[in-house]
N, C-alpha and C. Protein backbone atom coordinates (compact mmCIF):
# COMPACT_ATOMS: atom_id res chain seq x y z
N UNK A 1 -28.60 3.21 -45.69
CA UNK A 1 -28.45 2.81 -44.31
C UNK A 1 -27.20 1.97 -44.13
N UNK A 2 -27.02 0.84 -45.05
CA UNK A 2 -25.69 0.08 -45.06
C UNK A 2 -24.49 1.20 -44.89
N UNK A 3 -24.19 1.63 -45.98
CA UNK A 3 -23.41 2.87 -46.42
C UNK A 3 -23.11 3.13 -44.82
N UNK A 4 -24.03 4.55 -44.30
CA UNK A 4 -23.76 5.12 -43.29
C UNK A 4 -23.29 3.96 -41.76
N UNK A 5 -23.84 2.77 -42.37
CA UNK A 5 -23.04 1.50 -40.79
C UNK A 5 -21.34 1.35 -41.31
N UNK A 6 -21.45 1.74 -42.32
CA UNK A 6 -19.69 1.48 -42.97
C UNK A 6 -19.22 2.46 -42.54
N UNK A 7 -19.81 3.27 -42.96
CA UNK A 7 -19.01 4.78 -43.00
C UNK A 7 -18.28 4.76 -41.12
N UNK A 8 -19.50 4.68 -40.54
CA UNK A 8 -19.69 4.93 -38.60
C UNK A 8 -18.17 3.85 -38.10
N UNK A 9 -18.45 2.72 -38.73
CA UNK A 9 -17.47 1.59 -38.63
C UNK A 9 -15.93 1.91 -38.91
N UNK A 10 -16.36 2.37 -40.20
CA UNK A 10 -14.80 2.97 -40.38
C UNK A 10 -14.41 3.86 -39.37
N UNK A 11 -14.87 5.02 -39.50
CA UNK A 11 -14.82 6.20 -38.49
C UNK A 11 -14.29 5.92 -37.21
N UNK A 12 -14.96 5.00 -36.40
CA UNK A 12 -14.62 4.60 -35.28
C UNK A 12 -13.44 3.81 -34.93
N UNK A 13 -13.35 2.44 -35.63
CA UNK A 13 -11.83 1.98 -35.77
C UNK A 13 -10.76 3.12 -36.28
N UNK A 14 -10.80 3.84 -37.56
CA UNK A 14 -9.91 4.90 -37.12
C UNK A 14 -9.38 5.80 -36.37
N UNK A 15 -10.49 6.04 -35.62
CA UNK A 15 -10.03 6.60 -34.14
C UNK A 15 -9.45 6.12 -33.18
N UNK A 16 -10.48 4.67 -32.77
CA UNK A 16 -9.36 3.66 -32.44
C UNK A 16 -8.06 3.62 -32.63
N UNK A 17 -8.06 3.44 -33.88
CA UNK A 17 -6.35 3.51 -34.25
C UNK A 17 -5.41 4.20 -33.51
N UNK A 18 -5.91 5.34 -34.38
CA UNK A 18 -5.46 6.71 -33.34
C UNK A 18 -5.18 6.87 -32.29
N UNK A 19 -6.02 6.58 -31.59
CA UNK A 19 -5.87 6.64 -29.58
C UNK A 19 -5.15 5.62 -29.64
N UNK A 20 -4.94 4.52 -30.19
CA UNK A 20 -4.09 3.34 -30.09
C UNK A 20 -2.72 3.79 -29.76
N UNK A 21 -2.23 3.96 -31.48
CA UNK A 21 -1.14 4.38 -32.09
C UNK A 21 -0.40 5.63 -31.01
N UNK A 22 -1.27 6.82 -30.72
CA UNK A 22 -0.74 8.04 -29.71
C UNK A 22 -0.28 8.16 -28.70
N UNK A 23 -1.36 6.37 -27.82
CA UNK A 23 -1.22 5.87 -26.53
C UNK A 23 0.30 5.19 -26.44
N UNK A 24 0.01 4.52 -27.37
CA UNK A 24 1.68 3.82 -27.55
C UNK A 24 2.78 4.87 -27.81
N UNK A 25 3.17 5.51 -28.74
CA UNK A 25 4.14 6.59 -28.42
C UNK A 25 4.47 7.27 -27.16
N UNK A 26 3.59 7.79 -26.44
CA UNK A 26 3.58 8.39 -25.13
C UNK A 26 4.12 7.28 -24.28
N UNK A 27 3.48 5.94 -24.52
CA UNK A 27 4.58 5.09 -23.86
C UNK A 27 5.62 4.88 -23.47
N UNK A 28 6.24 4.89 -24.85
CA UNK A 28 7.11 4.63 -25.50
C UNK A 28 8.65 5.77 -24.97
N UNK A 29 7.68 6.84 -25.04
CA UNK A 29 8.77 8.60 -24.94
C UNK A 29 9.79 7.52 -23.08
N UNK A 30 10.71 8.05 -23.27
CA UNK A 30 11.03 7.67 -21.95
C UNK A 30 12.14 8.86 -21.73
N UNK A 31 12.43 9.63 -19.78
CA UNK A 31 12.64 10.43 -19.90
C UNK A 31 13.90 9.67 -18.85
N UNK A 32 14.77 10.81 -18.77
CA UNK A 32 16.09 10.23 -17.78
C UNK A 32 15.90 10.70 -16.42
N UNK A 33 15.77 9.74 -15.87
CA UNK A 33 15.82 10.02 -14.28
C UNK A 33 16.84 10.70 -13.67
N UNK A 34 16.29 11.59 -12.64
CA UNK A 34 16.55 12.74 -12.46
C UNK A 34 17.75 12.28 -11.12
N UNK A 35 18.98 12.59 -11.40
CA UNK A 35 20.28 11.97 -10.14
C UNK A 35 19.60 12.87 -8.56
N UNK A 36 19.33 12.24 -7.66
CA UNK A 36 19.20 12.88 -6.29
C UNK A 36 20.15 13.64 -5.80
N UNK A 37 19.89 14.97 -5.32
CA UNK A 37 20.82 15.96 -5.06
C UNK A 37 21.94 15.26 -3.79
N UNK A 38 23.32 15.52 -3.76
CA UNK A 38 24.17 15.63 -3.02
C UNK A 38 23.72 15.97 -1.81
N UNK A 39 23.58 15.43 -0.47
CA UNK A 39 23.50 16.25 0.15
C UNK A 39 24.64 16.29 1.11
N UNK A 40 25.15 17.33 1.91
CA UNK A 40 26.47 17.51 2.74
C UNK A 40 26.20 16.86 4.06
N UNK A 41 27.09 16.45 4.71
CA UNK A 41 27.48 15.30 6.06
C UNK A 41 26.17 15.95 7.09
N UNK A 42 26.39 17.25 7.43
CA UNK A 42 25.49 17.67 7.98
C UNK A 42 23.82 17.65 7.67
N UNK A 43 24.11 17.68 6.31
CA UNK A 43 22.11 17.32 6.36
C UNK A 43 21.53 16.06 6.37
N UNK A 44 22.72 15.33 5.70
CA UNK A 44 22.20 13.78 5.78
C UNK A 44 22.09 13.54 7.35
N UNK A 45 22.95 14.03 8.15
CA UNK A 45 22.79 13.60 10.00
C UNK A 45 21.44 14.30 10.49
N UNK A 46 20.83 15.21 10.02
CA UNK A 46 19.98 15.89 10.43
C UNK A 46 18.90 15.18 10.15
N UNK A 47 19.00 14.60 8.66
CA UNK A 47 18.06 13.92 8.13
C UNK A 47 17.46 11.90 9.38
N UNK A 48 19.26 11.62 9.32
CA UNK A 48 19.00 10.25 10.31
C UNK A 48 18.36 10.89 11.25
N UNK A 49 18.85 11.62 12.01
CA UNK A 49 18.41 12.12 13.29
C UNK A 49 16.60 12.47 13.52
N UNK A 50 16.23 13.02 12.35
CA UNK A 50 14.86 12.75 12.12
C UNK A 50 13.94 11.99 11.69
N UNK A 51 14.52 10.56 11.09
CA UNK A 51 14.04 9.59 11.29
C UNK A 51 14.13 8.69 12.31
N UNK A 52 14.86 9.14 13.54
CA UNK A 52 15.23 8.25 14.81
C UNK A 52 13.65 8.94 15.47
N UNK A 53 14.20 9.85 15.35
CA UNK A 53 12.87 10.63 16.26
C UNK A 53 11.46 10.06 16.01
N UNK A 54 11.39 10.29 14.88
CA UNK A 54 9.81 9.47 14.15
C UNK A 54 9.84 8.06 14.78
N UNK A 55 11.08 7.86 14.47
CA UNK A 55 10.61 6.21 14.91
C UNK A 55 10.18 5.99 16.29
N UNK A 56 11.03 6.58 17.11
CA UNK A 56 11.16 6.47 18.37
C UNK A 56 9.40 7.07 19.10
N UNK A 57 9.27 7.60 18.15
CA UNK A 57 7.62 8.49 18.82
C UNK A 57 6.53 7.39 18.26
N UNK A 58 6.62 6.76 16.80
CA UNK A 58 5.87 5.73 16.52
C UNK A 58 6.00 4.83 17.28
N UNK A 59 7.00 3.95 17.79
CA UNK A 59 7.24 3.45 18.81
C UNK A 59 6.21 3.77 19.89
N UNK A 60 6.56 4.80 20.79
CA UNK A 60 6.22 5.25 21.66
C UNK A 60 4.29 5.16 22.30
N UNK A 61 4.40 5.36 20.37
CA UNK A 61 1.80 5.57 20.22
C UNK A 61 2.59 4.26 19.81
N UNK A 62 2.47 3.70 19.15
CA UNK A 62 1.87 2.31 19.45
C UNK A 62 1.99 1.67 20.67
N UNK A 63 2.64 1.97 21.35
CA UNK A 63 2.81 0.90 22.90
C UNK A 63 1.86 1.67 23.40
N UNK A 64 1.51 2.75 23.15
CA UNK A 64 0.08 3.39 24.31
C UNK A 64 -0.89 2.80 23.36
N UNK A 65 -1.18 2.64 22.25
CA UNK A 65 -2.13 2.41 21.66
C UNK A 65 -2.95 1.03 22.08
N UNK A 66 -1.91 0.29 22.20
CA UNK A 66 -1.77 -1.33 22.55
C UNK A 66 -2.07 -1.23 23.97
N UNK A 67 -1.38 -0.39 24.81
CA UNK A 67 -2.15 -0.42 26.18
C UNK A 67 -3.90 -0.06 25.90
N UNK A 68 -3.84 1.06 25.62
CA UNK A 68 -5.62 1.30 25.19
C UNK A 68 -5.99 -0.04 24.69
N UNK A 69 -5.93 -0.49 24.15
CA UNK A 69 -6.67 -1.51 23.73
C UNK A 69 -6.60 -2.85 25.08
N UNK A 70 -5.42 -3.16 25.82
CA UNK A 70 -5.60 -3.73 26.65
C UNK A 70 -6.60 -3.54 27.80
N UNK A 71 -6.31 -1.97 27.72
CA UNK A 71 -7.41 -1.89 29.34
C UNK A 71 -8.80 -1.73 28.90
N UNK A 72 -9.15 -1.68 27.67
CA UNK A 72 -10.22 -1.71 27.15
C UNK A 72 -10.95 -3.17 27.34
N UNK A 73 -10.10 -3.71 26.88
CA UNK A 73 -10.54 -5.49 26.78
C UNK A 73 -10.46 -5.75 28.12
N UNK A 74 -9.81 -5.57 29.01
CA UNK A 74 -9.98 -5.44 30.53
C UNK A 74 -11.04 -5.30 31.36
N UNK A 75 -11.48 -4.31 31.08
CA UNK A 75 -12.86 -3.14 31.72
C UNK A 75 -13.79 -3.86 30.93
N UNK A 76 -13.57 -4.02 29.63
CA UNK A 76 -15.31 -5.16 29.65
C UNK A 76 -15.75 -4.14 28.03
N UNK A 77 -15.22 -3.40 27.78
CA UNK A 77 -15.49 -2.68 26.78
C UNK A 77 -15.48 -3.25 25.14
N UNK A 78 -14.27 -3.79 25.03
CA UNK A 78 -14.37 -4.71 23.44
C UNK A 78 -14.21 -6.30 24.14
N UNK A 79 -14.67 -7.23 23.34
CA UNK A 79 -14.32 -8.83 23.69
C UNK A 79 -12.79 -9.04 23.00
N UNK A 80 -12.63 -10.16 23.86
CA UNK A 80 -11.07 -10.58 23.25
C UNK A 80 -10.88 -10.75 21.83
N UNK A 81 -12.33 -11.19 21.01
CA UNK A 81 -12.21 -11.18 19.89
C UNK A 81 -11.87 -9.78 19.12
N UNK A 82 -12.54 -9.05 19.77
CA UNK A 82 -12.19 -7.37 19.10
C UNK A 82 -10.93 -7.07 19.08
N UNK A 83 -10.35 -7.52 20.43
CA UNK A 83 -9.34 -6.83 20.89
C UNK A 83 -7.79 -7.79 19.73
N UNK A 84 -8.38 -8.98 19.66
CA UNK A 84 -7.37 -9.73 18.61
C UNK A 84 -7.55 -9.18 17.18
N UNK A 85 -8.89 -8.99 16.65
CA UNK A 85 -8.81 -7.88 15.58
C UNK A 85 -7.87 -7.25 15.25
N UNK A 86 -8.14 -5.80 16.05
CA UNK A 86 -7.77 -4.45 16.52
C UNK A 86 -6.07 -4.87 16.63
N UNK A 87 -5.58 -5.83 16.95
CA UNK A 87 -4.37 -5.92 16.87
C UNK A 87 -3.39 -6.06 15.73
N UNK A 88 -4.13 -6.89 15.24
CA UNK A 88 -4.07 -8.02 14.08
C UNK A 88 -3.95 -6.74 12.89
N UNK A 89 -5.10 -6.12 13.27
CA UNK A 89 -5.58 -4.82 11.92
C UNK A 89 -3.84 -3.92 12.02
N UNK A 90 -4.05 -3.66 13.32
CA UNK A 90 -3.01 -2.56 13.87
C UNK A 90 -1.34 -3.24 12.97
N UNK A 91 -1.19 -4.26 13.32
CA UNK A 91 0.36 -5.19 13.40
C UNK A 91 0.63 -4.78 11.12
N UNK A 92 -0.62 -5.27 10.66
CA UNK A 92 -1.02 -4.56 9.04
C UNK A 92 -0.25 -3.56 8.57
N UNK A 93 -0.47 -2.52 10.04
CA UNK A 93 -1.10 -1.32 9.77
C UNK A 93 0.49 -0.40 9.63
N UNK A 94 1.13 -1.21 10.68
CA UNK A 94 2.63 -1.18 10.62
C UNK A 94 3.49 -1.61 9.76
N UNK A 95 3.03 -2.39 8.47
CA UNK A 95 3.71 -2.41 7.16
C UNK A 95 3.06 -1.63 6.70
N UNK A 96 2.21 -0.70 6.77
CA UNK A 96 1.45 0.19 5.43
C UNK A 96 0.58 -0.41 4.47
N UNK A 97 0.05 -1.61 5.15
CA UNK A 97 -0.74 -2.62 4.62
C UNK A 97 -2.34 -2.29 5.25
N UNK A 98 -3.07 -1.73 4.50
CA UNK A 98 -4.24 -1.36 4.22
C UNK A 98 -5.17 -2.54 3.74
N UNK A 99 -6.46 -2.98 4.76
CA UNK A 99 -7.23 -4.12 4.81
C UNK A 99 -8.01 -3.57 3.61
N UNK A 100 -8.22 -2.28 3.07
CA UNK A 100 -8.98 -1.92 2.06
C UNK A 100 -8.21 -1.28 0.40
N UNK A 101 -6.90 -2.08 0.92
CA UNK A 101 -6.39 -1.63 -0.77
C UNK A 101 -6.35 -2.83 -1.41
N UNK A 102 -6.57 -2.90 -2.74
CA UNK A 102 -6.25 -4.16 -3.72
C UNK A 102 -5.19 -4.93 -3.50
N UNK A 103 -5.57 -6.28 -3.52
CA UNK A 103 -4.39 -7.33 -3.36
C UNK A 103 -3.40 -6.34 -4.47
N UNK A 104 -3.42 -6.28 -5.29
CA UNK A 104 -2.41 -5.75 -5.57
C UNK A 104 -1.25 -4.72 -5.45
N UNK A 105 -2.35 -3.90 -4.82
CA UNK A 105 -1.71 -2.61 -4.22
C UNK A 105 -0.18 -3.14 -2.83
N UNK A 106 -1.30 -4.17 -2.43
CA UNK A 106 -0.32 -4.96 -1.16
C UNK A 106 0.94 -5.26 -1.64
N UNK A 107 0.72 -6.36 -3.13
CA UNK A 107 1.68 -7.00 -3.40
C UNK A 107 2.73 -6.09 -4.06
N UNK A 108 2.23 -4.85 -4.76
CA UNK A 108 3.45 -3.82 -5.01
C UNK A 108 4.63 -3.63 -3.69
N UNK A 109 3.57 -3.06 -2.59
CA UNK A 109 4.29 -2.46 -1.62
C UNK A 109 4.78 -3.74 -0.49
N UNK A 110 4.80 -4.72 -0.94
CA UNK A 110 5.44 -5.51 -0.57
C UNK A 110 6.76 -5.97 -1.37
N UNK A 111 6.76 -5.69 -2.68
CA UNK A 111 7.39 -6.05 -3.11
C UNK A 111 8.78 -4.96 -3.32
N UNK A 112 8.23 -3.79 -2.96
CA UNK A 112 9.29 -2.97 -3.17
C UNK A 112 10.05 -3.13 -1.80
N UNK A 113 9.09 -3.22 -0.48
CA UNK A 113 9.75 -3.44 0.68
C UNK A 113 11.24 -4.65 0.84
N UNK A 114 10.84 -5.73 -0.17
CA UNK A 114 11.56 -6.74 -0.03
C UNK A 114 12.82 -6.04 -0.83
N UNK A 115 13.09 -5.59 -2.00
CA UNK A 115 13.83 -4.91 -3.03
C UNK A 115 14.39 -3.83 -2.05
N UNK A 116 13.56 -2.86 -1.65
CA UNK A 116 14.91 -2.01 -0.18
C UNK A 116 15.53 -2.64 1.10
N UNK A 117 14.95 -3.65 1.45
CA UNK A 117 15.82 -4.91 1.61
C UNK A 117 15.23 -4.65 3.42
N UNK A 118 13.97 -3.73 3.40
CA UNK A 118 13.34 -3.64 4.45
C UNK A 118 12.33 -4.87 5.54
N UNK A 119 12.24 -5.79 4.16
CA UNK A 119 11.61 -7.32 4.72
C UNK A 119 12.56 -8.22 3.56
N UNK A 120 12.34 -9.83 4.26
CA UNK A 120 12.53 -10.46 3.23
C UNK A 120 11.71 -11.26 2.57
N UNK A 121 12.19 -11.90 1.69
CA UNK A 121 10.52 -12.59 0.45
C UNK A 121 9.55 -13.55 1.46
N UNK A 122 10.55 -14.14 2.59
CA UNK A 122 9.37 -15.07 3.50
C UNK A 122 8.59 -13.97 4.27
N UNK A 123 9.17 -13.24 4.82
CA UNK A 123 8.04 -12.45 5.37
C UNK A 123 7.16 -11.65 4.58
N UNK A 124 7.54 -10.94 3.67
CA UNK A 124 6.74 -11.02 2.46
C UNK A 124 5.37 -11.77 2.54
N UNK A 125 6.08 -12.69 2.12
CA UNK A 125 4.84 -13.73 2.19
C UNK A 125 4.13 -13.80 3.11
N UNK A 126 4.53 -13.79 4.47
CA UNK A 126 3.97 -14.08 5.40
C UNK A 126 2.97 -13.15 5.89
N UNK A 127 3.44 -12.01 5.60
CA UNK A 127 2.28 -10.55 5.56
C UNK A 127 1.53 -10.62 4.66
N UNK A 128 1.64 -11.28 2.75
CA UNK A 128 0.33 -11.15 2.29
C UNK A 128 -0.79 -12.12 3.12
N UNK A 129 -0.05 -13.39 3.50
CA UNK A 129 -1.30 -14.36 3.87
C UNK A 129 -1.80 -13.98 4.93
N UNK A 130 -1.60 -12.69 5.72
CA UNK A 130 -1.87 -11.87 6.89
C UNK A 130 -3.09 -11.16 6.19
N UNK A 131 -2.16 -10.44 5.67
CA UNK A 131 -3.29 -9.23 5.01
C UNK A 131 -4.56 -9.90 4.50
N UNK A 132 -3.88 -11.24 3.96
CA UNK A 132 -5.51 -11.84 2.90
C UNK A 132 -6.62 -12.39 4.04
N UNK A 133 -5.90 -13.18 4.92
CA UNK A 133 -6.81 -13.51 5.82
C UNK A 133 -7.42 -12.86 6.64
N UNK A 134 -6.93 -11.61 7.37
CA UNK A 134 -7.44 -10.54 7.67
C UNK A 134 -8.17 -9.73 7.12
N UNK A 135 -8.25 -9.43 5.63
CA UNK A 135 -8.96 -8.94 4.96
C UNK A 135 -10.12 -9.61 4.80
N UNK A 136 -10.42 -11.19 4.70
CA UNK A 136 -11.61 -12.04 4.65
C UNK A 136 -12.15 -12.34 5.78
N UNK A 137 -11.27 -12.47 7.09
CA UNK A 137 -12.75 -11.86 8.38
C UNK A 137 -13.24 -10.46 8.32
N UNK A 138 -12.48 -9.59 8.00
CA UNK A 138 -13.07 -8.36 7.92
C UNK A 138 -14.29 -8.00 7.21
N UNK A 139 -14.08 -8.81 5.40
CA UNK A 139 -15.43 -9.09 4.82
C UNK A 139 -16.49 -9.53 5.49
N UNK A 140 -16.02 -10.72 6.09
CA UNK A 140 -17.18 -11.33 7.05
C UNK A 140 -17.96 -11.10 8.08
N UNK A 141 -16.76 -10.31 8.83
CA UNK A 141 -17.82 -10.06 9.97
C UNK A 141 -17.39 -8.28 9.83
N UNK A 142 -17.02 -7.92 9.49
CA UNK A 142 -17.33 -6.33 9.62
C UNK A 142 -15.56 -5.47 9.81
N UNK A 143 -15.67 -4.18 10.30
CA UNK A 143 -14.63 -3.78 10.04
C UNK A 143 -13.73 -3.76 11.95
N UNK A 144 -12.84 -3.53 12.06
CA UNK A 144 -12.72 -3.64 13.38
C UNK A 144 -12.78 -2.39 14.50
């Protein structure tokens, strides 16, 4: 019986090993990033030009969205508290900041935002302590 607890013991740390040792190489392999294709005057303009548009239409639903929610809170339908929620959630929602992803997930995509030079480190900041606090009424009292 000893014997066969050695034997099992061994067995298993060697495998261990193994998956160790294999895991780490695969690590390790590193491949060369791949240069982004050239693209000519004309597609890159085609390309701005279609991110004006997006923007300009995101733009566009959120200011109706934000009205909906005003005449809602208006008419008697959500309380002001909802309606500060619903904003609050929404304003998040516009960094790509998700009340249901891991603090960490936040702090990646915050952090890359600051690095494309799309926010800076105070606002940064100022959106996690958004997200966190928003995320802990949400625990509390429910979702919005």
């Amino acid at each position: 019986m000893n014997r066969t607890k050695r034997w099992v013991a061994l067995v298993l740390v060697s495998l261990w090993t193994l998956l160790l040792l294999s895991g780490s190489a695969l690590a390790a392999e590193t491949r060369p990033e791949k240069e982004k294709p050239k693209l000519s005057p004309g597609m890159e303009q085609l390309l701005n030009d279609i991110r004006t548009l997006r923007r300009t239409r995101m733009e566009q639903l959120n200011a109706e969205i934000d009205q909906l929610i005003e005449r809602a809170q208006a008419s008697g339908q959500i309380t002001a508290e909802e309606a500060a929620r619903l904003k609050e959630w929404r304003a998040l929602r516009r960094h790509g900041l998700s009340p249901h992803a891991s603090e960490a997930e936040v702090k990646a995509r915050l952090e890359e935002a600051v690095k494309n030079g799309r926010l800076t480190k105070q606002q940064a900041k100022q959106l996690l302590k958004e997200w966190q606090e928003s995320r802990n009424r949400m625990r509390t009292r429910g979702r919005p």
